[in-house]
PDB file of N, CA and C in Angstrom:
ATOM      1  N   UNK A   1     -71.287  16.138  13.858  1.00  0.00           N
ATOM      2  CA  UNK A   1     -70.577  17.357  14.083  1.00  0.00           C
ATOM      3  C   UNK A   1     -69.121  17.099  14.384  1.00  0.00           C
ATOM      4  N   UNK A   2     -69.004  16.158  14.878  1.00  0.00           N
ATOM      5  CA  UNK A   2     -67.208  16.070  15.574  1.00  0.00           C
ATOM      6  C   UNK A   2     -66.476  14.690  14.793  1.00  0.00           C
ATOM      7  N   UNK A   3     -65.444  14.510  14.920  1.00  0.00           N
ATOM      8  CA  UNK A   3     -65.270  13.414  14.658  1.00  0.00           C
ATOM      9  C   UNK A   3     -65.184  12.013  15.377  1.00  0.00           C
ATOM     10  N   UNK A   4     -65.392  10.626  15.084  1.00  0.00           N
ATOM     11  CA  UNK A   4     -64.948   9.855  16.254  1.00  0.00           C
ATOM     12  C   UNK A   4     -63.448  10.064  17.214  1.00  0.00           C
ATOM     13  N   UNK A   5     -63.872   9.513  18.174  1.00  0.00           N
ATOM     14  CA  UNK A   5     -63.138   9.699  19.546  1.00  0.00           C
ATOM     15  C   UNK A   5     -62.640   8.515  19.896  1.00  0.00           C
ATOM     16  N   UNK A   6     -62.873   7.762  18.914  1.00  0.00           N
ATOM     17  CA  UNK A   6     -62.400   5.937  19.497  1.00  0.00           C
ATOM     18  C   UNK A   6     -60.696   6.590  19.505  1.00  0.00           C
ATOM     19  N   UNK A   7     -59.892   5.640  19.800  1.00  0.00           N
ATOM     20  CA  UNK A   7     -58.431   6.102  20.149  1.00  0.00           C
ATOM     21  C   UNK A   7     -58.502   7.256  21.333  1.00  0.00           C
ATOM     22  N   UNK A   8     -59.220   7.798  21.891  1.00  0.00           N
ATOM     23  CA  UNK A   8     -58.284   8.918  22.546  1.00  0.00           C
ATOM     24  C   UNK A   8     -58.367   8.774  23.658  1.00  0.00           C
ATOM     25  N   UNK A   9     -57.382   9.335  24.283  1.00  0.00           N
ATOM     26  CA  UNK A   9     -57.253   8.782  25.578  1.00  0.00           C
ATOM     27  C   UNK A   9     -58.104  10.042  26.574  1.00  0.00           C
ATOM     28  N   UNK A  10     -58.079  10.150  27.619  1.00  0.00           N
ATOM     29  CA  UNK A  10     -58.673  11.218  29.095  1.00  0.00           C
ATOM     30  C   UNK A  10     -59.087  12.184  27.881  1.00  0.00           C
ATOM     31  N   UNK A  11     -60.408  12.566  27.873  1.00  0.00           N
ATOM     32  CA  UNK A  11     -60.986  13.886  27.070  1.00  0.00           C
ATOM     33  C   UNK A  11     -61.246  14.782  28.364  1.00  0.00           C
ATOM     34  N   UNK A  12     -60.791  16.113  27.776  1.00  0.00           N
ATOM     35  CA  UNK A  12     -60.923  17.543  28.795  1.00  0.00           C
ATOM     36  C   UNK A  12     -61.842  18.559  28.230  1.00  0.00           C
ATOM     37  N   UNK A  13     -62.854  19.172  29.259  1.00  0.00           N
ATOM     38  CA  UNK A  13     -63.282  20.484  28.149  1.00  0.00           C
ATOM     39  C   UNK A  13     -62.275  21.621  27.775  1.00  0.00           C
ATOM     40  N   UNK A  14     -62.847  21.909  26.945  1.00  0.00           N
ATOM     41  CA  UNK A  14     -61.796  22.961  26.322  1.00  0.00           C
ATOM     42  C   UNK A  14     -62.455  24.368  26.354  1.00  0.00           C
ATOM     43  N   UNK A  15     -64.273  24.075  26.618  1.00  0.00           N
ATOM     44  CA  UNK A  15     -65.096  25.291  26.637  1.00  0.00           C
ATOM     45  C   UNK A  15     -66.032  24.566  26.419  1.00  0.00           C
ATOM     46  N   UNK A  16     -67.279  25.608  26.950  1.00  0.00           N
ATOM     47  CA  UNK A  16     -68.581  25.679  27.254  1.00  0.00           C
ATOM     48  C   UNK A  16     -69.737  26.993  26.398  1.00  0.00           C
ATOM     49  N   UNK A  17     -70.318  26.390  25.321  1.00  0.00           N
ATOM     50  CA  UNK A  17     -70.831  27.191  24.803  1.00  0.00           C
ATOM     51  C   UNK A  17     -72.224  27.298  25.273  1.00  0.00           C
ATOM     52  N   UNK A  18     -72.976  28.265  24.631  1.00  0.00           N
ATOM     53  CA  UNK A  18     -74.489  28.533  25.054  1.00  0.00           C
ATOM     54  C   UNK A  18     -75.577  27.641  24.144  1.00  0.00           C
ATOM     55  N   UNK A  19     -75.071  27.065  23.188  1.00  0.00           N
ATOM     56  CA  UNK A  19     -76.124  26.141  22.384  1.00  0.00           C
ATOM     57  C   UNK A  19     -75.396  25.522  21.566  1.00  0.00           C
ATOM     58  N   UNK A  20     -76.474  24.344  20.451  1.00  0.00           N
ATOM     59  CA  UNK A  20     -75.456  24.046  19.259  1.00  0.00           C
ATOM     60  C   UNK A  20     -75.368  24.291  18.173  1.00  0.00           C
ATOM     61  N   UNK A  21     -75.467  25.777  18.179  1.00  0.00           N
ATOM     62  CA  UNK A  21     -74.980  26.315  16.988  1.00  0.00           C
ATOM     63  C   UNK A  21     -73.753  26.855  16.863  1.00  0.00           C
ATOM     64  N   UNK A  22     -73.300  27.760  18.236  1.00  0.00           N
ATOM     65  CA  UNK A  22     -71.878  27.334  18.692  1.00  0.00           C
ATOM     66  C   UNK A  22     -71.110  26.012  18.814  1.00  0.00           C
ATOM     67  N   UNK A  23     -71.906  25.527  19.051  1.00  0.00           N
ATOM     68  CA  UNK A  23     -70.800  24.093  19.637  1.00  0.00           C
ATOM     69  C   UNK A  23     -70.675  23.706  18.272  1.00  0.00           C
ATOM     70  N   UNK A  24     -71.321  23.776  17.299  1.00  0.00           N
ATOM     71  CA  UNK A  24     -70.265  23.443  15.251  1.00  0.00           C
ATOM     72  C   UNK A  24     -69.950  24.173  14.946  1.00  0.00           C
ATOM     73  N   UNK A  25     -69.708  25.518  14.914  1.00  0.00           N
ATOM     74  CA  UNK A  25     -68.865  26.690  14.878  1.00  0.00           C
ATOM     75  C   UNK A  25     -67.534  26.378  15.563  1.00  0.00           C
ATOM     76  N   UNK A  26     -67.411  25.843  16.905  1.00  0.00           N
ATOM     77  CA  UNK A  26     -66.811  25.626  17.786  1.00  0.00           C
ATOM     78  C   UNK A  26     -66.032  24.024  16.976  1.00  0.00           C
ATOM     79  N   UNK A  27     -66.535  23.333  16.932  1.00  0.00           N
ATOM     80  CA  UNK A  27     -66.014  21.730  16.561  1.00  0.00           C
ATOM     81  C   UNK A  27     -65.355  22.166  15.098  1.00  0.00           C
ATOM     82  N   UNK A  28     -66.060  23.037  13.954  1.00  0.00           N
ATOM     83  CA  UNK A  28     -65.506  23.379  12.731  1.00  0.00           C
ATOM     84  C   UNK A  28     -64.087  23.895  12.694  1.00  0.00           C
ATOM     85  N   UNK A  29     -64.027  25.171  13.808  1.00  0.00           N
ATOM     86  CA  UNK A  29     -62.650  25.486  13.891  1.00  0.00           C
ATOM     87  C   UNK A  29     -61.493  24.629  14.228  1.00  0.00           C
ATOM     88  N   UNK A  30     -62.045  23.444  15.630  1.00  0.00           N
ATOM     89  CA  UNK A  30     -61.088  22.549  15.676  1.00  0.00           C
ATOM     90  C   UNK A  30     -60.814  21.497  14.874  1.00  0.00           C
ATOM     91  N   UNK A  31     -61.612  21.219  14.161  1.00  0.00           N
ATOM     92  CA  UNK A  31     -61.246  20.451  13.164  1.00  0.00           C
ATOM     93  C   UNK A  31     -60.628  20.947  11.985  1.00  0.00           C
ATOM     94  N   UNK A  32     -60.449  21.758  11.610  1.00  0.00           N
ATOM     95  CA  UNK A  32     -59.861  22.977  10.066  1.00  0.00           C
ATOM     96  C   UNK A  32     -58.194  22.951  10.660  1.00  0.00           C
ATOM     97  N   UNK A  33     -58.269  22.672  12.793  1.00  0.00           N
ATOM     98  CA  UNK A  33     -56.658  22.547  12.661  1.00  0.00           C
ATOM     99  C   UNK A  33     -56.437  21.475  13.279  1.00  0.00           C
ATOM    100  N   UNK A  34     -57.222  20.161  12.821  1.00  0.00           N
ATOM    101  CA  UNK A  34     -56.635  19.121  12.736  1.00  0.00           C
ATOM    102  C   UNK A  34     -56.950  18.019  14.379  1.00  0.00           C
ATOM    103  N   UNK A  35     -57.862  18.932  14.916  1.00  0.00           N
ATOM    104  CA  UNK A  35     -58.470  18.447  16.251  1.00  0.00           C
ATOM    105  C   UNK A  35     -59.831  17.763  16.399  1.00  0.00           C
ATOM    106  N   UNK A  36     -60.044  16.709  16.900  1.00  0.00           N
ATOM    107  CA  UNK A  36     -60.688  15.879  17.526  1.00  0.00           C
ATOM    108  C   UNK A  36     -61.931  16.616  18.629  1.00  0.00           C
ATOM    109  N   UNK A  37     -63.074  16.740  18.358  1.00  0.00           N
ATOM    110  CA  UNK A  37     -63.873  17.324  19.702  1.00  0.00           C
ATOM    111  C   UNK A  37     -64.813  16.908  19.569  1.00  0.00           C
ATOM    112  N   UNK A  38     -65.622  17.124  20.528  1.00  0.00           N
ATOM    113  CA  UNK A  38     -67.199  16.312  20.919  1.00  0.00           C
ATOM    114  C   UNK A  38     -67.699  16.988  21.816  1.00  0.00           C
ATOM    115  N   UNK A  39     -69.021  17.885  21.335  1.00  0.00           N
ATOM    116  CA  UNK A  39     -70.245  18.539  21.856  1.00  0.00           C
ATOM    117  C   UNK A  39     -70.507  17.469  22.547  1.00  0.00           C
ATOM    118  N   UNK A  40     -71.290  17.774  23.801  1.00  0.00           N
ATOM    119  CA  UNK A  40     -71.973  16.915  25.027  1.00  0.00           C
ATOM    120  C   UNK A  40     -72.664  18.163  25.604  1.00  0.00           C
ATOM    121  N   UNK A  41     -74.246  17.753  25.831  1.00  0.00           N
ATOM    122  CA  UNK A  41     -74.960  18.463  26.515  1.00  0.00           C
ATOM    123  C   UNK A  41     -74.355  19.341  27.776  1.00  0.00           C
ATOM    124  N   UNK A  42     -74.042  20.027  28.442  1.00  0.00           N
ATOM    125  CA  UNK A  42     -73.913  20.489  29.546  1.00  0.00           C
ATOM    126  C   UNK A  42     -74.402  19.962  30.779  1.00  0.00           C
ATOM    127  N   UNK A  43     -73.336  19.630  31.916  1.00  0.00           N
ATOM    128  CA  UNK A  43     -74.249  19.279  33.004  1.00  0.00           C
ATOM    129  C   UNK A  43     -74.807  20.423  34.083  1.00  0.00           C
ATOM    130  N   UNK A  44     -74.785  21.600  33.653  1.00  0.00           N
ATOM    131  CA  UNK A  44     -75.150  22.812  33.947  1.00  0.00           C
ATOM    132  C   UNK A  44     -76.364  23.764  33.725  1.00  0.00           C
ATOM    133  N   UNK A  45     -76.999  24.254  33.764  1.00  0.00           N
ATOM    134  CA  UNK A  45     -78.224  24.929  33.617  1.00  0.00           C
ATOM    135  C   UNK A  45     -79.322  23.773  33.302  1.00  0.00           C
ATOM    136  N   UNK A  46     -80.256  24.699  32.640  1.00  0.00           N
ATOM    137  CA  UNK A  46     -81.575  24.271  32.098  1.00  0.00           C
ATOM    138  C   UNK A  46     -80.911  23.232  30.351  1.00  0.00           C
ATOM    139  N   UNK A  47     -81.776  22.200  30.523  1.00  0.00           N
ATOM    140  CA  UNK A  47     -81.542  21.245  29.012  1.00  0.00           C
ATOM    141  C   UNK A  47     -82.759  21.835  27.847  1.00  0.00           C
ATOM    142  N   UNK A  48     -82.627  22.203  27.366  1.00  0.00           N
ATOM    143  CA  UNK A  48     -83.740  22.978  26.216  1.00  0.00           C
ATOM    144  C   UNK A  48     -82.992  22.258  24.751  1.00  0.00           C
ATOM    145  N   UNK A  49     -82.656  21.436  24.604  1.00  0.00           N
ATOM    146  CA  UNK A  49     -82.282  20.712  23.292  1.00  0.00           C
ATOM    147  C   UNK A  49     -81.478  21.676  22.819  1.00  0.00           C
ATOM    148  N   UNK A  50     -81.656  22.036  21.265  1.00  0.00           N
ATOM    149  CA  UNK A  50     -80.747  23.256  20.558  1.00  0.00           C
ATOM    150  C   UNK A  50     -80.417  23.838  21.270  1.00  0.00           C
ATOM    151  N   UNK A  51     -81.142  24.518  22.103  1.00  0.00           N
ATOM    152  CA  UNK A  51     -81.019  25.779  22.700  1.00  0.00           C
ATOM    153  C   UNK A  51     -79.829  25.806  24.228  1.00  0.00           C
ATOM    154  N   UNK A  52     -79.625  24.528  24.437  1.00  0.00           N
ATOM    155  CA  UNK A  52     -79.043  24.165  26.073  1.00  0.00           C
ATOM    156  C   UNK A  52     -77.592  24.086  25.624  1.00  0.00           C
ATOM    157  N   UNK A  53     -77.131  24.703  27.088  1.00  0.00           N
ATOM    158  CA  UNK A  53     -75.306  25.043  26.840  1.00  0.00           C
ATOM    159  C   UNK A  53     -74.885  23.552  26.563  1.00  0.00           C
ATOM    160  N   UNK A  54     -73.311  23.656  25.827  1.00  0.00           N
ATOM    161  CA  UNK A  54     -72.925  22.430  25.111  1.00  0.00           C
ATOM    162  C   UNK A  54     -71.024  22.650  25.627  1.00  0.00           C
ATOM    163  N   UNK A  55     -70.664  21.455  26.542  1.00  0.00           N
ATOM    164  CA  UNK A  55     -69.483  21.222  26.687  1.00  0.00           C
ATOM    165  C   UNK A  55     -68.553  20.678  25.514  1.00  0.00           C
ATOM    166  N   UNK A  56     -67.685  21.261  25.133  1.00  0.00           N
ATOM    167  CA  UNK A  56     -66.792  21.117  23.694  1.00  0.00           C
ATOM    168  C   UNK A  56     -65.535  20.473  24.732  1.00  0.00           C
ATOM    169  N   UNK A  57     -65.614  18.967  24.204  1.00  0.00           N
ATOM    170  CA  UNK A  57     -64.300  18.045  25.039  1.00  0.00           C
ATOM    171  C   UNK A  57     -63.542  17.849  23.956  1.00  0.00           C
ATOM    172  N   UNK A  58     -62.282  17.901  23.527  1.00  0.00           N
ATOM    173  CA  UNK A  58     -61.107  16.772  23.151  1.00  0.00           C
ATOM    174  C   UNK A  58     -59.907  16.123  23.750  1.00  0.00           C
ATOM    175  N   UNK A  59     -59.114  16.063  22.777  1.00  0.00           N
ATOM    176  CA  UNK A  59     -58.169  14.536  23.791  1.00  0.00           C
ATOM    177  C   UNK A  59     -57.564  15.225  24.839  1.00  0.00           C
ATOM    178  N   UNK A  60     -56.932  15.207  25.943  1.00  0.00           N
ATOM    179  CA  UNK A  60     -56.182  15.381  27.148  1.00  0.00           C
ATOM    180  C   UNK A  60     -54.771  16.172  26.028  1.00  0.00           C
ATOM    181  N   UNK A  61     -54.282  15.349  25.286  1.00  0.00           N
ATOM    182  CA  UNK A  61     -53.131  15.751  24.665  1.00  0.00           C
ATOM    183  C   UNK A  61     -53.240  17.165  23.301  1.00  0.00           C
ATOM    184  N   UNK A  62     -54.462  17.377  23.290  1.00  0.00           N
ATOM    185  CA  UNK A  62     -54.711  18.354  22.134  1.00  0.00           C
ATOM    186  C   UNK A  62     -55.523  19.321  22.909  1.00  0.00           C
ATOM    187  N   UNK A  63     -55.436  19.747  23.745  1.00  0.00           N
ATOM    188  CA  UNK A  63     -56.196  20.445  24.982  1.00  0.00           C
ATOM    189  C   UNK A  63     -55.523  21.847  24.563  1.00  0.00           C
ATOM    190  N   UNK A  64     -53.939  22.251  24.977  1.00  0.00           N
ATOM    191  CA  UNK A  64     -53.388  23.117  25.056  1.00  0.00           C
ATOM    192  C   UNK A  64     -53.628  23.902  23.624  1.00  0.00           C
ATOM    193  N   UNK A  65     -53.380  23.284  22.752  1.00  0.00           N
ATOM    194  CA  UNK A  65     -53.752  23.412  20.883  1.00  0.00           C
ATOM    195  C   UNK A  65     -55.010  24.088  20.820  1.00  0.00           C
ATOM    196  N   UNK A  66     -55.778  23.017  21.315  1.00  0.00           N
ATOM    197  CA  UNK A  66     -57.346  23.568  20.875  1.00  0.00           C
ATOM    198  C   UNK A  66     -57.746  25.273  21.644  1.00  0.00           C
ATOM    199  N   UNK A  67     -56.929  25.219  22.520  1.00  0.00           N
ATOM    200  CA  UNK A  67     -57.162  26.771  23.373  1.00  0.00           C
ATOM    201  C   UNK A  67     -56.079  27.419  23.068  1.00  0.00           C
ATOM    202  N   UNK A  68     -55.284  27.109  21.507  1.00  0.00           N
ATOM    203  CA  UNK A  68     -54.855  28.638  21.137  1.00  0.00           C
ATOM    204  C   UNK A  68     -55.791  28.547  20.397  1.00  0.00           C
ATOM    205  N   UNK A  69     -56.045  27.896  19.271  1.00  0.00           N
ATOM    206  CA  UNK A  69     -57.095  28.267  18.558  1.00  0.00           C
ATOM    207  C   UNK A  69     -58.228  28.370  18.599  1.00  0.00           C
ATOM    208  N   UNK A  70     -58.869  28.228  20.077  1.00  0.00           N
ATOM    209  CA  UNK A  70     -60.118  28.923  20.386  1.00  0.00           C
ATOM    210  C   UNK A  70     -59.982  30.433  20.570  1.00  0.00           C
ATOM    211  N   UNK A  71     -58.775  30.611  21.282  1.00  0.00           N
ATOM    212  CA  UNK A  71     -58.677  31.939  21.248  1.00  0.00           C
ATOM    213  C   UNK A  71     -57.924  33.094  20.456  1.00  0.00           C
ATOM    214  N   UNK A  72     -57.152  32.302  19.140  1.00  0.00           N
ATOM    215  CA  UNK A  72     -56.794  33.465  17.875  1.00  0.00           C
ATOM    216  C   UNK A  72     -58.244  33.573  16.991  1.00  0.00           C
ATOM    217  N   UNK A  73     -58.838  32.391  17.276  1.00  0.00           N
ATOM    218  CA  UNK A  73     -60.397  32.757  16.917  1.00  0.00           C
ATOM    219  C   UNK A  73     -61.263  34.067  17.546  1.00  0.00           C
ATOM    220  N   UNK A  74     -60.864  34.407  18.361  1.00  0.00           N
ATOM    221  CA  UNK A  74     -61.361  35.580  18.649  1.00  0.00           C
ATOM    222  C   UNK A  74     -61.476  36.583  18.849  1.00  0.00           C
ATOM    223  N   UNK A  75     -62.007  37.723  18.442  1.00  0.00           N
ATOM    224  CA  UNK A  75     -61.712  38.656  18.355  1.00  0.00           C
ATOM    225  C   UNK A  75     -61.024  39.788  19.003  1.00  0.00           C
ATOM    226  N   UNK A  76     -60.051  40.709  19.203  1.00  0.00           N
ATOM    227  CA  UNK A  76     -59.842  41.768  20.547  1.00  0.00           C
ATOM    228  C   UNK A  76     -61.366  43.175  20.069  1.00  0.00           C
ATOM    229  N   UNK A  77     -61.330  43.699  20.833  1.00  0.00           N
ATOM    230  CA  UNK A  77     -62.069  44.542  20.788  1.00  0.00           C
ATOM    231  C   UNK A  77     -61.936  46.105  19.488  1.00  0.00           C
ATOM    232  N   UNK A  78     -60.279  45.842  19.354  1.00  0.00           N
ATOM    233  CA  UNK A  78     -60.756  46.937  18.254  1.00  0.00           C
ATOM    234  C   UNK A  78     -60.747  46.315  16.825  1.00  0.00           C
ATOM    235  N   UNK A  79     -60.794  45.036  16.631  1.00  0.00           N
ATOM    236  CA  UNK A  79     -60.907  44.079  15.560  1.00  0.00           C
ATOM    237  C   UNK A  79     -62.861  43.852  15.926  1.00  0.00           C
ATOM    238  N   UNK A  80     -63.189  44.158  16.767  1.00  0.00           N
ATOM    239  CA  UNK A  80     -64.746  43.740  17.080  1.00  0.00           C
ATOM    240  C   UNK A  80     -65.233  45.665  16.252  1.00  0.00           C
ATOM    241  N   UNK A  81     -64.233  46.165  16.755  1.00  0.00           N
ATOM    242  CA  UNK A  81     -65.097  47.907  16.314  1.00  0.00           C
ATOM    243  C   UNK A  81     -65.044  47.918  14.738  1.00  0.00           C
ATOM    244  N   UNK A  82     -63.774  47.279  14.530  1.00  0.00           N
ATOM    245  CA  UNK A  82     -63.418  47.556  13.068  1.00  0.00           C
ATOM    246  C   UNK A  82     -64.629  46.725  12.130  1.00  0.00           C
ATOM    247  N   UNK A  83     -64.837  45.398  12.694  1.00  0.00           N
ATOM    248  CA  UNK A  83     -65.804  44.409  11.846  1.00  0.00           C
ATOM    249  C   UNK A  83     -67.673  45.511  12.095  1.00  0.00           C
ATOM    250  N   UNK A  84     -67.622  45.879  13.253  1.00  0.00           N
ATOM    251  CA  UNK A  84     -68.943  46.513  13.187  1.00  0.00           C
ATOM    252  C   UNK A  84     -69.216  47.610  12.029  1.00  0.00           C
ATOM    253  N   UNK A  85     -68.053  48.530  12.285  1.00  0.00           N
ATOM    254  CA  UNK A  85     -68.136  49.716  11.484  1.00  0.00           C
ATOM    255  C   UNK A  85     -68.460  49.394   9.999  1.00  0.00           C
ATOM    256  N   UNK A  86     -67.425  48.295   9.275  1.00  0.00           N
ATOM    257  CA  UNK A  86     -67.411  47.713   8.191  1.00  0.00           C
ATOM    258  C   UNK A  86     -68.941  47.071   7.805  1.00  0.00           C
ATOM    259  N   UNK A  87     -69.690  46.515   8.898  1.00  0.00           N
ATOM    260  CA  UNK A  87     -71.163  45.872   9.056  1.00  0.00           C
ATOM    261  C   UNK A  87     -71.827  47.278   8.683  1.00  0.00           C
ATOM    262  N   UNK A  88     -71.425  48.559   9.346  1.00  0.00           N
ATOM    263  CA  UNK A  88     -72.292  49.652   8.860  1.00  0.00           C
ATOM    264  C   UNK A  88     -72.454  50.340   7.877  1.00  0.00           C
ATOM    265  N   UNK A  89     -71.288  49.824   6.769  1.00  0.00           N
ATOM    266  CA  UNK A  89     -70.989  50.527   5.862  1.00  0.00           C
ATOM    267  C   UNK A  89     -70.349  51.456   5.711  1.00  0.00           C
ATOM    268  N   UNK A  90     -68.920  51.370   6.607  1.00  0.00           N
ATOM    269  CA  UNK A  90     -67.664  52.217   6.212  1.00  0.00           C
ATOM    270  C   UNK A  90     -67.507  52.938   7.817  1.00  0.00           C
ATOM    271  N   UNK A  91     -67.094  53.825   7.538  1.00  0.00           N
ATOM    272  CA  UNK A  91     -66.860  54.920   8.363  1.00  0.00           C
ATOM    273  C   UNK A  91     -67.555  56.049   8.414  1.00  0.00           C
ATOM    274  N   UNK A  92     -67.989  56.598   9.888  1.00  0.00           N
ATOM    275  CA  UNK A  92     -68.781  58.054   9.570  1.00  0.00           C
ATOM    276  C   UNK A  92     -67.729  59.073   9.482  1.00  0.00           C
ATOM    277  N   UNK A  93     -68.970  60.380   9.021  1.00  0.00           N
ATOM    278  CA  UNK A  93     -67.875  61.270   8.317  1.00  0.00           C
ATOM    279  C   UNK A  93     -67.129  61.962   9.481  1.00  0.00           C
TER     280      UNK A  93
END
């Protein structure tokens, strides 16, 4: 899922997802801009394999980077209404 990490120096989380299907959703985006990350089990809750939250670390120096683009990755809320409506098939009358 991530790429090697040999070279990097102090790794930081950058976020904490709920499983790993996020956490390559999560590693895909940082890598598309050129970032380094590595899923690691969570040392938090219950461990359920797939299913168990997943700490998303990269380098100390690509930290600030990776959390804009975790978060132009996401949606505001009337970009969340607009994608639903569109899911429903348009607009009601």
């Amino acid at each position: 899922m991530s790429a090697s990490l040999a070279g990097m120096s102090e790794l930081r989380i950058v976020t904490t997802v709920g499983n790993e299907a996020e956490a390559e959703m999560v590693a895909e985006a940082l890598s598309e801009a050129g970032i380094r990350s590595m899923a690691q089990l969570s040392s938090e809750g219950i461990r359920l394999g797939a299913a168990a939250s997943r700490d998303i670390y990269v380098d100390e120096q690509d930290h600030d980077r990776a959390l804009e683009v975790l978060n132009a990755s996401v949606p505001d809320e009337d970009e969340l209404a607009r994608l639903s409506e569109e899911a429903a098939g348009g607009s009601a009358p």
